[in-house]
PDB file of N, CA and C in Angstrom:
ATOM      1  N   UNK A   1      29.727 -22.037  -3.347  1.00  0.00           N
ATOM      2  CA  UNK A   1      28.429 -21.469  -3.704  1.00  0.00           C
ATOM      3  C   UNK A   1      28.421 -19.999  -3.298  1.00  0.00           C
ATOM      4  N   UNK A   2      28.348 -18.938  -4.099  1.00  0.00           N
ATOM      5  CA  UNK A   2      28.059 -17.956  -3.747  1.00  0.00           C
ATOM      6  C   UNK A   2      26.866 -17.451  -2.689  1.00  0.00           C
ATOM      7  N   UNK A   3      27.458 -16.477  -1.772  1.00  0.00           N
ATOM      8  CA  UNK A   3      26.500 -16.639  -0.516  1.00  0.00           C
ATOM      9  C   UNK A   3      25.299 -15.846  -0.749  1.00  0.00           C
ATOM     10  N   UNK A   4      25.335 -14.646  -1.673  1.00  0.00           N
ATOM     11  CA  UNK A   4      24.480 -13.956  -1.981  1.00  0.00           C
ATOM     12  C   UNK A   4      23.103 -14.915  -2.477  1.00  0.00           C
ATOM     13  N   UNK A   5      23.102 -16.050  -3.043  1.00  0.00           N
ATOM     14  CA  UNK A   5      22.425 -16.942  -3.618  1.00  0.00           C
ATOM     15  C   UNK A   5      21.180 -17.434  -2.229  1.00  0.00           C
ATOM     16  N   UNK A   6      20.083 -17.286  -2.596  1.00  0.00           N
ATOM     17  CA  UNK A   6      18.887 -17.456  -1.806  1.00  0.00           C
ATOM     18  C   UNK A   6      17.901 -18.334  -2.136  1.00  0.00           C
ATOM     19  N   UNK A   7      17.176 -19.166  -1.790  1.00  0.00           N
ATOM     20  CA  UNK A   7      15.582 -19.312  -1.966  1.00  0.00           C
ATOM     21  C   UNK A   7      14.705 -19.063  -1.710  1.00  0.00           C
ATOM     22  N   UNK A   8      13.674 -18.276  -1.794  1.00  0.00           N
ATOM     23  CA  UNK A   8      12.173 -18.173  -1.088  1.00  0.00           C
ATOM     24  C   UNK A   8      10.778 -18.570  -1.459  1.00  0.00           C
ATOM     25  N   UNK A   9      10.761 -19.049  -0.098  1.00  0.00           N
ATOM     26  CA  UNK A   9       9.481 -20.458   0.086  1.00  0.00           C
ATOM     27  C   UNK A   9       8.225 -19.234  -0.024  1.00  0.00           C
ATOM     28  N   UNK A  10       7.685 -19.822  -1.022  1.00  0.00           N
ATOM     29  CA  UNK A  10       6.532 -18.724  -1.569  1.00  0.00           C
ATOM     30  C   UNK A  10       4.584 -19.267  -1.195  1.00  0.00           C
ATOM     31  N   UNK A  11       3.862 -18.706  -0.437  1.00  0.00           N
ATOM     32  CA  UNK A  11       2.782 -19.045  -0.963  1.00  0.00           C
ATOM     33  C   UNK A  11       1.715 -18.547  -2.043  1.00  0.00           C
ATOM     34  N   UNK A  12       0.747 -18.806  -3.007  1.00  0.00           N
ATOM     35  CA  UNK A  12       0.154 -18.080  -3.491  1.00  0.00           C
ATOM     36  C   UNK A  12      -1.505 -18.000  -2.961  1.00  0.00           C
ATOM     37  N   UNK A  13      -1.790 -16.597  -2.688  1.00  0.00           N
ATOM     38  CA  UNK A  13      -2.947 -16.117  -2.713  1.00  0.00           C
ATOM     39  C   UNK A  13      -3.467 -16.187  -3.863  1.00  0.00           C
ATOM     40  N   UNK A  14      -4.263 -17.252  -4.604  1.00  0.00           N
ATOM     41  CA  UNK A  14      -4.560 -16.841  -5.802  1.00  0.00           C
ATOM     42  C   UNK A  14      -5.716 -15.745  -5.662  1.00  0.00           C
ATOM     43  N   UNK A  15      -7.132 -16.052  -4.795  1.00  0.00           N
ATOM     44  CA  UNK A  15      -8.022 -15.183  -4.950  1.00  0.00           C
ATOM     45  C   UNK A  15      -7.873 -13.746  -4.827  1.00  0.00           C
ATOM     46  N   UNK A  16      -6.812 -13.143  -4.251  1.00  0.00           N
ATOM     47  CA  UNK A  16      -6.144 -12.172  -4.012  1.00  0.00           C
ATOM     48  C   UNK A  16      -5.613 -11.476  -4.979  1.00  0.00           C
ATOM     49  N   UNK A  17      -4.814 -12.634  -5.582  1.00  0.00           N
ATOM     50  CA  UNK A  17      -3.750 -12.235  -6.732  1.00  0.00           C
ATOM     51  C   UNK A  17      -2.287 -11.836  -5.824  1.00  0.00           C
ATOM     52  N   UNK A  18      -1.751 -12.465  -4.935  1.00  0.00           N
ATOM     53  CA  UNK A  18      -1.064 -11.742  -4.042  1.00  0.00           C
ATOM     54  C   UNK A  18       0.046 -13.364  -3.834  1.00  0.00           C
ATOM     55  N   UNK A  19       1.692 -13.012  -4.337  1.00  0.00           N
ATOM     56  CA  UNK A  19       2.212 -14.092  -3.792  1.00  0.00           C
ATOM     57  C   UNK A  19       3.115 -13.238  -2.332  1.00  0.00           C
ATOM     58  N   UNK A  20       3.215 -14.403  -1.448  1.00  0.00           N
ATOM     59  CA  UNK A  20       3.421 -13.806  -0.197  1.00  0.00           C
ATOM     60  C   UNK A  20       5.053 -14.653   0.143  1.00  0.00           C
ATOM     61  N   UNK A  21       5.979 -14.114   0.585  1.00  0.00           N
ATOM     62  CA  UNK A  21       7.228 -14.368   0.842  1.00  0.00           C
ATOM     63  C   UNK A  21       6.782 -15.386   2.366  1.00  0.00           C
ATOM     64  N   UNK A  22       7.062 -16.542   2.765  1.00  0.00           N
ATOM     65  CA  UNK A  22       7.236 -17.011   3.910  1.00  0.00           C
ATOM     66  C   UNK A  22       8.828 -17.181   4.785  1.00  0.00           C
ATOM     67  N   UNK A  23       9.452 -17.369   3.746  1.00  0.00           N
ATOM     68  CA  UNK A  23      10.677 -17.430   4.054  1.00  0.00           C
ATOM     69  C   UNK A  23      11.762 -17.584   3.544  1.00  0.00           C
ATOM     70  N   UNK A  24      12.858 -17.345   3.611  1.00  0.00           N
ATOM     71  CA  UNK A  24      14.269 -16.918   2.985  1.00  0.00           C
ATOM     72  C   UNK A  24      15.037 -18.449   3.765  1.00  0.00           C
ATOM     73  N   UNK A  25      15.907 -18.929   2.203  1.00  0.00           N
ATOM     74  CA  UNK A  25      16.734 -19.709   2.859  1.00  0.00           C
ATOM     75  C   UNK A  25      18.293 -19.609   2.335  1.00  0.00           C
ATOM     76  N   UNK A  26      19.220 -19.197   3.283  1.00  0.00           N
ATOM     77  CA  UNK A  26      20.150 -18.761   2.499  1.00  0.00           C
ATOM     78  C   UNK A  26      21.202 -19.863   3.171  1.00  0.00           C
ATOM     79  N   UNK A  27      22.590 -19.612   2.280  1.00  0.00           N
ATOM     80  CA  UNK A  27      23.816 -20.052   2.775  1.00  0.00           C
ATOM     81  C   UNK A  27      24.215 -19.696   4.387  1.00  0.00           C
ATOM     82  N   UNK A  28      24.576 -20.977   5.260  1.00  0.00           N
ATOM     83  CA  UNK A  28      25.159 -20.364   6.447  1.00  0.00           C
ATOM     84  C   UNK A  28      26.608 -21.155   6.668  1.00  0.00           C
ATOM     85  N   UNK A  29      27.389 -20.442   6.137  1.00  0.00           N
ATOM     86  CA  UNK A  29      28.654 -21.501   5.843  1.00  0.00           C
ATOM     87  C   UNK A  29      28.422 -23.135   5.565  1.00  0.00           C
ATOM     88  N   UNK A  30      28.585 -23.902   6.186  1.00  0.00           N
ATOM     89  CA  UNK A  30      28.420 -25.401   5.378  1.00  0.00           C
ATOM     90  C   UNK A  30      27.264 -25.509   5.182  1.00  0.00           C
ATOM     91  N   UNK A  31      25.957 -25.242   5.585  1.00  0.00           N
ATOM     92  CA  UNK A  31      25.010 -25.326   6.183  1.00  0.00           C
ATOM     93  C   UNK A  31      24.007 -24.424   5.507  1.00  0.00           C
ATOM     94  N   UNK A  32      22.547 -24.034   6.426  1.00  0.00           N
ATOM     95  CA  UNK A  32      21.734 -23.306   5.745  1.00  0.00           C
ATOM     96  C   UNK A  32      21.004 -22.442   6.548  1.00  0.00           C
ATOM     97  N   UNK A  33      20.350 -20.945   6.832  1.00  0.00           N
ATOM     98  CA  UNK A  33      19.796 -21.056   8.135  1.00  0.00           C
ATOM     99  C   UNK A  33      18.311 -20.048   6.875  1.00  0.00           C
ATOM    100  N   UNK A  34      17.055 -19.916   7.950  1.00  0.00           N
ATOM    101  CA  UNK A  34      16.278 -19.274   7.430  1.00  0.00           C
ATOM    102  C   UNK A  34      16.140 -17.793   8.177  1.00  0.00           C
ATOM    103  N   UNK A  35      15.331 -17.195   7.055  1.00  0.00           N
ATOM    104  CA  UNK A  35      15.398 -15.660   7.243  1.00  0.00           C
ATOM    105  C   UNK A  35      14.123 -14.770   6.699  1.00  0.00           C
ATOM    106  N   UNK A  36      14.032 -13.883   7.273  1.00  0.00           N
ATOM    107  CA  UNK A  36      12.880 -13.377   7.208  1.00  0.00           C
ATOM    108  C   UNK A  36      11.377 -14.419   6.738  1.00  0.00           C
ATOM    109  N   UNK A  37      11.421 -14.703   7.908  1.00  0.00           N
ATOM    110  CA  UNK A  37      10.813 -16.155   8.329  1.00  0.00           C
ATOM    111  C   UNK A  37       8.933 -16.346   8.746  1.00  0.00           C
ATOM    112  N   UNK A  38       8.119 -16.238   7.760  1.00  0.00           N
ATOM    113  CA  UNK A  38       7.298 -15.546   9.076  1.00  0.00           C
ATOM    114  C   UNK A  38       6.394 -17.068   9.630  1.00  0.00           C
ATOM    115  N   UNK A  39       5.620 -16.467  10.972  1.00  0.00           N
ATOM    116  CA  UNK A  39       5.881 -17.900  11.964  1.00  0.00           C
ATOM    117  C   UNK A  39       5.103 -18.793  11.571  1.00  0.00           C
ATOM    118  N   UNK A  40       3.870 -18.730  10.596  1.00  0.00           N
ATOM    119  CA  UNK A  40       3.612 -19.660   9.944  1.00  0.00           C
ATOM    120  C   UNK A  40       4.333 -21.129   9.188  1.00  0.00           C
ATOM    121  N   UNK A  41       5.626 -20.362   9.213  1.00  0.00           N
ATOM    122  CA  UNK A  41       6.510 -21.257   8.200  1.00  0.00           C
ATOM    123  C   UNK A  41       7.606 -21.782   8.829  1.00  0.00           C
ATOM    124  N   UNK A  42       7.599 -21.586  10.304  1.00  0.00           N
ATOM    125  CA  UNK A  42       9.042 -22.078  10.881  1.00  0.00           C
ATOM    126  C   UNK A  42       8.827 -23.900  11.453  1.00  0.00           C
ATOM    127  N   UNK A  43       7.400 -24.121  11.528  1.00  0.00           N
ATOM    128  CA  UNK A  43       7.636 -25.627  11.787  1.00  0.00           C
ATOM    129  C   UNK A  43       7.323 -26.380  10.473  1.00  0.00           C
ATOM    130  N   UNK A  44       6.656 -25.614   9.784  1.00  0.00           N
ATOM    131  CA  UNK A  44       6.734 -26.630   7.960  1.00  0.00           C
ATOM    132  C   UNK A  44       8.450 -26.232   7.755  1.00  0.00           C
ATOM    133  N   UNK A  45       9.441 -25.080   7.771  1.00  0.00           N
ATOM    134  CA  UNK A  45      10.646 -25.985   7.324  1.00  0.00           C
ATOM    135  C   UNK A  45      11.321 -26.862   7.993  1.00  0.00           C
ATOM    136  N   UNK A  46      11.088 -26.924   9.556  1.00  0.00           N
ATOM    137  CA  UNK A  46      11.391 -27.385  10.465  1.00  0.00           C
ATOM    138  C   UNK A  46      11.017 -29.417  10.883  1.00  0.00           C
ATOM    139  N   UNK A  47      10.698 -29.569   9.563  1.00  0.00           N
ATOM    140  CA  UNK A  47       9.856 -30.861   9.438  1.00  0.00           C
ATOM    141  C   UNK A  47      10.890 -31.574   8.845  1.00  0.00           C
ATOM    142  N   UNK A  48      11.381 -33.085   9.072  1.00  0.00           N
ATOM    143  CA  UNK A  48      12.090 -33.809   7.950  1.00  0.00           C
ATOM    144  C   UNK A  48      11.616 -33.719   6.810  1.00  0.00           C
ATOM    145  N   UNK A  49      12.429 -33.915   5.723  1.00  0.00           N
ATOM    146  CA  UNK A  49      12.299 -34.442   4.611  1.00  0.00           C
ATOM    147  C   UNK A  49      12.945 -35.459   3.851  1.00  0.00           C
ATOM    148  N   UNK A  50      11.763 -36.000   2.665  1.00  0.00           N
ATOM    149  CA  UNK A  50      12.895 -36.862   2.362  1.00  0.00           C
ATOM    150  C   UNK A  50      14.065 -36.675   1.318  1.00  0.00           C
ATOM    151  N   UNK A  51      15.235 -37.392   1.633  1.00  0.00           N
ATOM    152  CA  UNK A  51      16.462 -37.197   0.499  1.00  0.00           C
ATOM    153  C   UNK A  51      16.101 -37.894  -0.909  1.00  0.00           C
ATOM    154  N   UNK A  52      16.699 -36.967  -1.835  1.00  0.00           N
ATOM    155  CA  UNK A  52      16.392 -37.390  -3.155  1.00  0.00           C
ATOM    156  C   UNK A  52      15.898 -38.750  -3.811  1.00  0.00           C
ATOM    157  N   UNK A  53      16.617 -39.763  -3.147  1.00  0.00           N
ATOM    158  CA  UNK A  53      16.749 -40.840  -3.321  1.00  0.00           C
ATOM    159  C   UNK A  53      15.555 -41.407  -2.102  1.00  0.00           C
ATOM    160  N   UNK A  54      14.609 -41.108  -1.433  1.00  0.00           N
ATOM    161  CA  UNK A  54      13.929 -41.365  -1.065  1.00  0.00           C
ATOM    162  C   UNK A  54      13.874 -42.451   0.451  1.00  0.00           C
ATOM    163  N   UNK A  55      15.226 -42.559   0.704  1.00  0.00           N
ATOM    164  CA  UNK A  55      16.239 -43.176   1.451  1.00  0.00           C
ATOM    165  C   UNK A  55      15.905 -43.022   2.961  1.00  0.00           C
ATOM    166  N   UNK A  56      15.768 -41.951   3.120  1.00  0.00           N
ATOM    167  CA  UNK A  56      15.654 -41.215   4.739  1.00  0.00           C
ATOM    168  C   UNK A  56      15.387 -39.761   4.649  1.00  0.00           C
ATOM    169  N   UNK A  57      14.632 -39.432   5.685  1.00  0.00           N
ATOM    170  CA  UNK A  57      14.450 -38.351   5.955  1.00  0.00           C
ATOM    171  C   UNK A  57      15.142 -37.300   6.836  1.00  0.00           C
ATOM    172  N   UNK A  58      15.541 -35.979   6.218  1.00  0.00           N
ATOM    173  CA  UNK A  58      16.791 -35.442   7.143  1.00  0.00           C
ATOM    174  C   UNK A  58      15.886 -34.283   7.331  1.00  0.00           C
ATOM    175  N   UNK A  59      16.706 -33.101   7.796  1.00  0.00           N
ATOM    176  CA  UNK A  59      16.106 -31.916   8.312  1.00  0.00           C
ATOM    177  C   UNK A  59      17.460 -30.728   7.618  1.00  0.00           C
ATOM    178  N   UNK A  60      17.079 -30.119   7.021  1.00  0.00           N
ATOM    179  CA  UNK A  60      17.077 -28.760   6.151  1.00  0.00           C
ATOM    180  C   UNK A  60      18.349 -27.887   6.543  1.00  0.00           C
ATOM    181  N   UNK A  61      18.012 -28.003   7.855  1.00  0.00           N
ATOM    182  CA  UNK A  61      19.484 -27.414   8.849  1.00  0.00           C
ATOM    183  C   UNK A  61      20.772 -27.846   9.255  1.00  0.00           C
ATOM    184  N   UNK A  62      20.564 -29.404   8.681  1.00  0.00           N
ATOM    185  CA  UNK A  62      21.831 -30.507   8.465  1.00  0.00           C
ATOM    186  C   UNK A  62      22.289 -30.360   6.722  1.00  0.00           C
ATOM    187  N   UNK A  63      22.170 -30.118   6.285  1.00  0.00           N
ATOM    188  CA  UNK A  63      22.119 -30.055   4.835  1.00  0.00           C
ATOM    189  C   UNK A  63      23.111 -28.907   4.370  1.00  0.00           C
ATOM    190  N   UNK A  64      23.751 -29.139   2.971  1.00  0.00           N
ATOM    191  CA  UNK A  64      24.703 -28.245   2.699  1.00  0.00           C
ATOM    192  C   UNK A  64      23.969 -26.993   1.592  1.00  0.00           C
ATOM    193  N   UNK A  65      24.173 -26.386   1.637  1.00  0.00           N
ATOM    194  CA  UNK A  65      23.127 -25.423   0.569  1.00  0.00           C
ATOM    195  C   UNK A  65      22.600 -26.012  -0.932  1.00  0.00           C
ATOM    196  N   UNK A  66      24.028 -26.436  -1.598  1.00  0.00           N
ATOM    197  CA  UNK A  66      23.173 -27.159  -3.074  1.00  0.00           C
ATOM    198  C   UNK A  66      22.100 -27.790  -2.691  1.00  0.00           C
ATOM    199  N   UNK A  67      22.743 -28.962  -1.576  1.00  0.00           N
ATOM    200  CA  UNK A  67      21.385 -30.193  -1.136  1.00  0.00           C
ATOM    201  C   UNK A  67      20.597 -29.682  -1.030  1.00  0.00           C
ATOM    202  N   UNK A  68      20.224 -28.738  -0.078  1.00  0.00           N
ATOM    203  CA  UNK A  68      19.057 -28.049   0.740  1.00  0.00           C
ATOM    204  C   UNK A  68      18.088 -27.282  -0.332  1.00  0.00           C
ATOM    205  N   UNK A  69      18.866 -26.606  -1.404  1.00  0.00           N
ATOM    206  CA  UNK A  69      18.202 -25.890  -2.236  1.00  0.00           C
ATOM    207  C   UNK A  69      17.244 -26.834  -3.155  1.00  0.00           C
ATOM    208  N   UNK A  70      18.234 -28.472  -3.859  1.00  0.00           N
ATOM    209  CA  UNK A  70      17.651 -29.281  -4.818  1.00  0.00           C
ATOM    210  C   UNK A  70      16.679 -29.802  -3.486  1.00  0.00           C
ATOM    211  N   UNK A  71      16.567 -29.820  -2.426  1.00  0.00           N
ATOM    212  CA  UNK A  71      15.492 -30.252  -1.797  1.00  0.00           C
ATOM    213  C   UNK A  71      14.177 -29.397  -1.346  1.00  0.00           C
ATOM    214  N   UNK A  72      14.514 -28.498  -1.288  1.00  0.00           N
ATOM    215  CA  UNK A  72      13.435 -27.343  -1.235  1.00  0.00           C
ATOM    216  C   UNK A  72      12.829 -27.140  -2.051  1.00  0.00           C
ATOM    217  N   UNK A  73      13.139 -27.195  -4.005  1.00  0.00           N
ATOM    218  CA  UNK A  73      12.689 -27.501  -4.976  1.00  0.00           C
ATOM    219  C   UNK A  73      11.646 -28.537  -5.021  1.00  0.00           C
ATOM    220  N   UNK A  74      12.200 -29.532  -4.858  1.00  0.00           N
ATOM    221  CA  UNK A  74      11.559 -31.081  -4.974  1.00  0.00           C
ATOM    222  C   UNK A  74      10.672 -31.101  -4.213  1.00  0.00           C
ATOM    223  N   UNK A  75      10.768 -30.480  -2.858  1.00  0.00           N
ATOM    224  CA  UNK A  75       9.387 -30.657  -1.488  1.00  0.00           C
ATOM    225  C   UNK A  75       8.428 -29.451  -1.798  1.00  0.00           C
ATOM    226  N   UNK A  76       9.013 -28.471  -2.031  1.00  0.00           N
ATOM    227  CA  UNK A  76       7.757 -27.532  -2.177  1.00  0.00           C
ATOM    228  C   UNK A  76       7.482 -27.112  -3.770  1.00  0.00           C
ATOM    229  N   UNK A  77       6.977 -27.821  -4.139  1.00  0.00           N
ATOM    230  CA  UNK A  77       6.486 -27.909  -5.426  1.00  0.00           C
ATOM    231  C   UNK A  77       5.145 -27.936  -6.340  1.00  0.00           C
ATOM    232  N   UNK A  78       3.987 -26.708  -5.048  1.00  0.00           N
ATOM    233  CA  UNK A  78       2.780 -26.901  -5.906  1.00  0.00           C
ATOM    234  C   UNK A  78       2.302 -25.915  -6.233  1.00  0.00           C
ATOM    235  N   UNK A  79       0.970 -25.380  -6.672  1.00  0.00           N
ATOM    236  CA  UNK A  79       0.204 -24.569  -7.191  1.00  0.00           C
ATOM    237  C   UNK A  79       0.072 -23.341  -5.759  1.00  0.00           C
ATOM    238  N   UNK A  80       0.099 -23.601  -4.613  1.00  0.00           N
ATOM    239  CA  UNK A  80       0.191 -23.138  -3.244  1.00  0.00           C
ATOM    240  C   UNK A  80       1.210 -22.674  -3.073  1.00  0.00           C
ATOM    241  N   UNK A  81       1.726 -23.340  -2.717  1.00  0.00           N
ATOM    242  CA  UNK A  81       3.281 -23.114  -1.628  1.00  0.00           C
ATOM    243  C   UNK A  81       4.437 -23.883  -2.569  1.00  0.00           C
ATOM    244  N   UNK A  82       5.636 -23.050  -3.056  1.00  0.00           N
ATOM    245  CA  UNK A  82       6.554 -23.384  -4.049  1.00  0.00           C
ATOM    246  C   UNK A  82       7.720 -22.406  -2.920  1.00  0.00           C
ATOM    247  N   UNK A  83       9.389 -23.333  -3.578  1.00  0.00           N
ATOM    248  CA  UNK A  83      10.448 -22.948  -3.302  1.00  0.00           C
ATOM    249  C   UNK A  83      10.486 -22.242  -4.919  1.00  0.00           C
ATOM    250  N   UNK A  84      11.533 -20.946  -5.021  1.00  0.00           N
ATOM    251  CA  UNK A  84      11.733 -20.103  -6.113  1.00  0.00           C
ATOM    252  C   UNK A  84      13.106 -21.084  -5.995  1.00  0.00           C
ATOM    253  N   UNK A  85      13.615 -20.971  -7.631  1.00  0.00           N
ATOM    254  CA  UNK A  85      15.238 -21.428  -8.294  1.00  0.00           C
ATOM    255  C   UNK A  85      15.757 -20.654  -7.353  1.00  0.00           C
ATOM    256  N   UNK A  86      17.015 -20.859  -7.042  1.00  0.00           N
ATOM    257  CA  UNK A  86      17.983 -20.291  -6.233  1.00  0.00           C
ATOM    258  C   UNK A  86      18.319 -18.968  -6.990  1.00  0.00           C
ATOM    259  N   UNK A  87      18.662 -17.949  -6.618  1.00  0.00           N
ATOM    260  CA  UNK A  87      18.881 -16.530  -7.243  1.00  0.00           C
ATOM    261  C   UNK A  87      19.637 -15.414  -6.161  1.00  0.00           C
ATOM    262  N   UNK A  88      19.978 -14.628  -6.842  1.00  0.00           N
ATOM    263  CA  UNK A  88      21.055 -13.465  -5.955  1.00  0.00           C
ATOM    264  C   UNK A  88      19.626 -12.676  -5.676  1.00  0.00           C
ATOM    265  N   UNK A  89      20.475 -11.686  -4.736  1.00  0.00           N
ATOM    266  CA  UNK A  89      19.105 -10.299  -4.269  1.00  0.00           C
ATOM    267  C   UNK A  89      18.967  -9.334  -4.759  1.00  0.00           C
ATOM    268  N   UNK A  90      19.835  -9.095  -6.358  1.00  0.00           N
ATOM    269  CA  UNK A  90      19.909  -8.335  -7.235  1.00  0.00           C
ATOM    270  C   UNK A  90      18.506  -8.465  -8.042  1.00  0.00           C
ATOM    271  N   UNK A  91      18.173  -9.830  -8.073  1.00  0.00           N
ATOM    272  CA  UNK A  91      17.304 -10.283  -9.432  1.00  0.00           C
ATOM    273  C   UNK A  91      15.860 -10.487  -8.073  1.00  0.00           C
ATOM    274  N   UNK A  92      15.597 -11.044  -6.705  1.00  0.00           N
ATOM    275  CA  UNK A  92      14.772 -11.140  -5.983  1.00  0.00           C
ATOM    276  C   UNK A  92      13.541 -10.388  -6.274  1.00  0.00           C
ATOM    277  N   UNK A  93      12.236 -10.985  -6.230  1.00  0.00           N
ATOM    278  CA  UNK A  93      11.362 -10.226  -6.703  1.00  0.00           C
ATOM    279  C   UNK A  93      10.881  -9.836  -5.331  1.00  0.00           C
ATOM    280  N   UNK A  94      11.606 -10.148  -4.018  1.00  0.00           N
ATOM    281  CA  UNK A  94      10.837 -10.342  -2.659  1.00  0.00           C
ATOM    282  C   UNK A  94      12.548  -8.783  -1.926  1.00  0.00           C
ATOM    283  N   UNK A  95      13.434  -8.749  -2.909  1.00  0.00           N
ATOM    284  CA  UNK A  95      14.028  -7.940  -2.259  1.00  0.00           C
ATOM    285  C   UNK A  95      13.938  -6.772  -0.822  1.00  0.00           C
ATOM    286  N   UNK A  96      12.783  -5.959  -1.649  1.00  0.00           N
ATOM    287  CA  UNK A  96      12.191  -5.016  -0.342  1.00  0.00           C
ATOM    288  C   UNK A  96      11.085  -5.380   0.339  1.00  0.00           C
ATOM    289  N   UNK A  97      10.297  -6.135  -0.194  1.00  0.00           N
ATOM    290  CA  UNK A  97       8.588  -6.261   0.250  1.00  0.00           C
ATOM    291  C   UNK A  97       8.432  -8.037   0.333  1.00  0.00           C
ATOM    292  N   UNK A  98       7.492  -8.140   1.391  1.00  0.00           N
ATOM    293  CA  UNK A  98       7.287  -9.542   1.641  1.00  0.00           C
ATOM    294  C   UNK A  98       6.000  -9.918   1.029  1.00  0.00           C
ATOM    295  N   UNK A  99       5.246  -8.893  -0.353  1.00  0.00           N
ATOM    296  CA  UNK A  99       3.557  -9.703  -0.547  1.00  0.00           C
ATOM    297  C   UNK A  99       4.234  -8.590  -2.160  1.00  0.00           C
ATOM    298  N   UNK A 100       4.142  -9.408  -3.138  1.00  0.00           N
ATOM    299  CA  UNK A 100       3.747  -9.179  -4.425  1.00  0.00           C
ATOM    300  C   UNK A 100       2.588  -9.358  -5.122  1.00  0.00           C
ATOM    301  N   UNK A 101       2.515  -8.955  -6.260  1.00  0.00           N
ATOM    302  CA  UNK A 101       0.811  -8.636  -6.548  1.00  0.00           C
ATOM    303  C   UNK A 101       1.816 -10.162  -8.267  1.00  0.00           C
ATOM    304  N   UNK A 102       0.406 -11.080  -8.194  1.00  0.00           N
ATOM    305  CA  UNK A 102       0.937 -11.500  -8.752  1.00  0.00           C
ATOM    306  C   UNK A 102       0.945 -11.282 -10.379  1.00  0.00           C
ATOM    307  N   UNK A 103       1.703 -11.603 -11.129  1.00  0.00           N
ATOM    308  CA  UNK A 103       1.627 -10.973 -12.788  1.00  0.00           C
ATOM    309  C   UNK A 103       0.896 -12.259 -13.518  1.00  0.00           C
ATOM    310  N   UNK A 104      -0.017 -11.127 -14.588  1.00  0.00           N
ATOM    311  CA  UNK A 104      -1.077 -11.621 -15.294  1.00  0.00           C
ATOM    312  C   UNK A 104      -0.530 -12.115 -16.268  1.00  0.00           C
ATOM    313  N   UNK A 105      -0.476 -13.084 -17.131  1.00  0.00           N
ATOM    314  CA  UNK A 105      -0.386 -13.397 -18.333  1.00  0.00           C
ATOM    315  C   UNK A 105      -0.941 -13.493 -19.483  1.00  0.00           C
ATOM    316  N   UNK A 106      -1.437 -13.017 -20.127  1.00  0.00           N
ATOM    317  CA  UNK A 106      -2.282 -13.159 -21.420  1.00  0.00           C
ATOM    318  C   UNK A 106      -2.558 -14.130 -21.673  1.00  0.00           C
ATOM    319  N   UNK A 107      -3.734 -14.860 -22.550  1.00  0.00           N
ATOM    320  CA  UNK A 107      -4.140 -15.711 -23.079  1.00  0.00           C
ATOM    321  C   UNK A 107      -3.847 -15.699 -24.222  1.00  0.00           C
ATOM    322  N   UNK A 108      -3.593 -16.847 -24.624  1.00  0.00           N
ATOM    323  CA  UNK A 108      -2.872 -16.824 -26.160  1.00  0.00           C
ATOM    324  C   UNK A 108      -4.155 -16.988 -27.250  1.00  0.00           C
ATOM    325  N   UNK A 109      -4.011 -16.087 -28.478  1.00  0.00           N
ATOM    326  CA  UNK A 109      -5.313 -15.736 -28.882  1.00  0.00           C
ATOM    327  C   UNK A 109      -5.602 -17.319 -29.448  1.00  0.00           C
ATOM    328  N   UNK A 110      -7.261 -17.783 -29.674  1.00  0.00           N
ATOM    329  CA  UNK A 110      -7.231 -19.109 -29.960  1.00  0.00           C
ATOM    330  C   UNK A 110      -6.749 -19.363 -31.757  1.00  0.00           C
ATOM    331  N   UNK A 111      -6.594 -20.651 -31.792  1.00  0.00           N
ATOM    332  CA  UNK A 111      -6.179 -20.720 -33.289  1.00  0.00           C
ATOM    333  C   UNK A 111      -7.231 -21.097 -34.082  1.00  0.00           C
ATOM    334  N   UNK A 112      -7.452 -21.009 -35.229  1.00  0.00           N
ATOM    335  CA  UNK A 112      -8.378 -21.245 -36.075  1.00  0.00           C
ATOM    336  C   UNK A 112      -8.844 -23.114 -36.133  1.00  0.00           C
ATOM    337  N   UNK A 113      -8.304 -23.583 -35.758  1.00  0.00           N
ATOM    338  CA  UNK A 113      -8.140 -25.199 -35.255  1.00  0.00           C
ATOM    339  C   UNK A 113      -9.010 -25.140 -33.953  1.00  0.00           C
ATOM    340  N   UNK A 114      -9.306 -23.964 -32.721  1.00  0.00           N
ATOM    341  CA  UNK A 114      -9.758 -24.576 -32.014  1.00  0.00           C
ATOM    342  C   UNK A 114     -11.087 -23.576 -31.790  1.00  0.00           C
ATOM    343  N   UNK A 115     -11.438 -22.943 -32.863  1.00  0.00           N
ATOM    344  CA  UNK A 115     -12.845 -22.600 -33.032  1.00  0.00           C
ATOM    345  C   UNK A 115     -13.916 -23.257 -33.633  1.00  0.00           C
TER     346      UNK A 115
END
């Protein structure tokens, strides 16, 4: 796995408009460690979770990076607090700054069907 390859555990401010970086989870040779961490977020990653298969619950820091990443996906997965796809720090939208303003999307104009 390329080491450059990251995740970051995101929350969203919606009323704000502001998504906020909590923490970086990168490759630590077999393993995984977190980074730029802030302390809100060190005992939520610090919590078991469960394995895919729903089997048992492990902890994040035993885990090999693919695992850790398809599990960080799967656990943080809501409208709040989301893990980003795994990505280099080329493409990172959290590269320099830990609070992005979040991007608007247009509304798609309505169709004549739903006037």
């Amino acid at each position: 796995m390329d080491s450059a390859l990251h995740v970051d555990i995101v929350r969203n401010e919606w009323s704000a408009g502001l998504q906020i970086l909590l923490a970086r989870v990168e490759p630590n040779g077999e393993h995984v460690r977190f980074t730029r961490t802030d302390p809100s977020a060190v005992e939520l990653l610090q919590r078991p979770i469960l394995q895919a298969d729903g089997s048992q619950s492990v902890h994040l820091l035993d885990l090999g990076p693919t695992v850790a990443f398809e599990a960080l996906r799967r656990t943080f997965d809501g409208s709040y607090l989301f893990a980003t796809d795994p990505h280099t720090e080329d493409v990172c939208q959290f590269r320099d700054r830990d609070v992005i303003t979040m991007r608007r999307f247009p509304s798609p104009a309505p169709s004549a069907s739903d006037i």
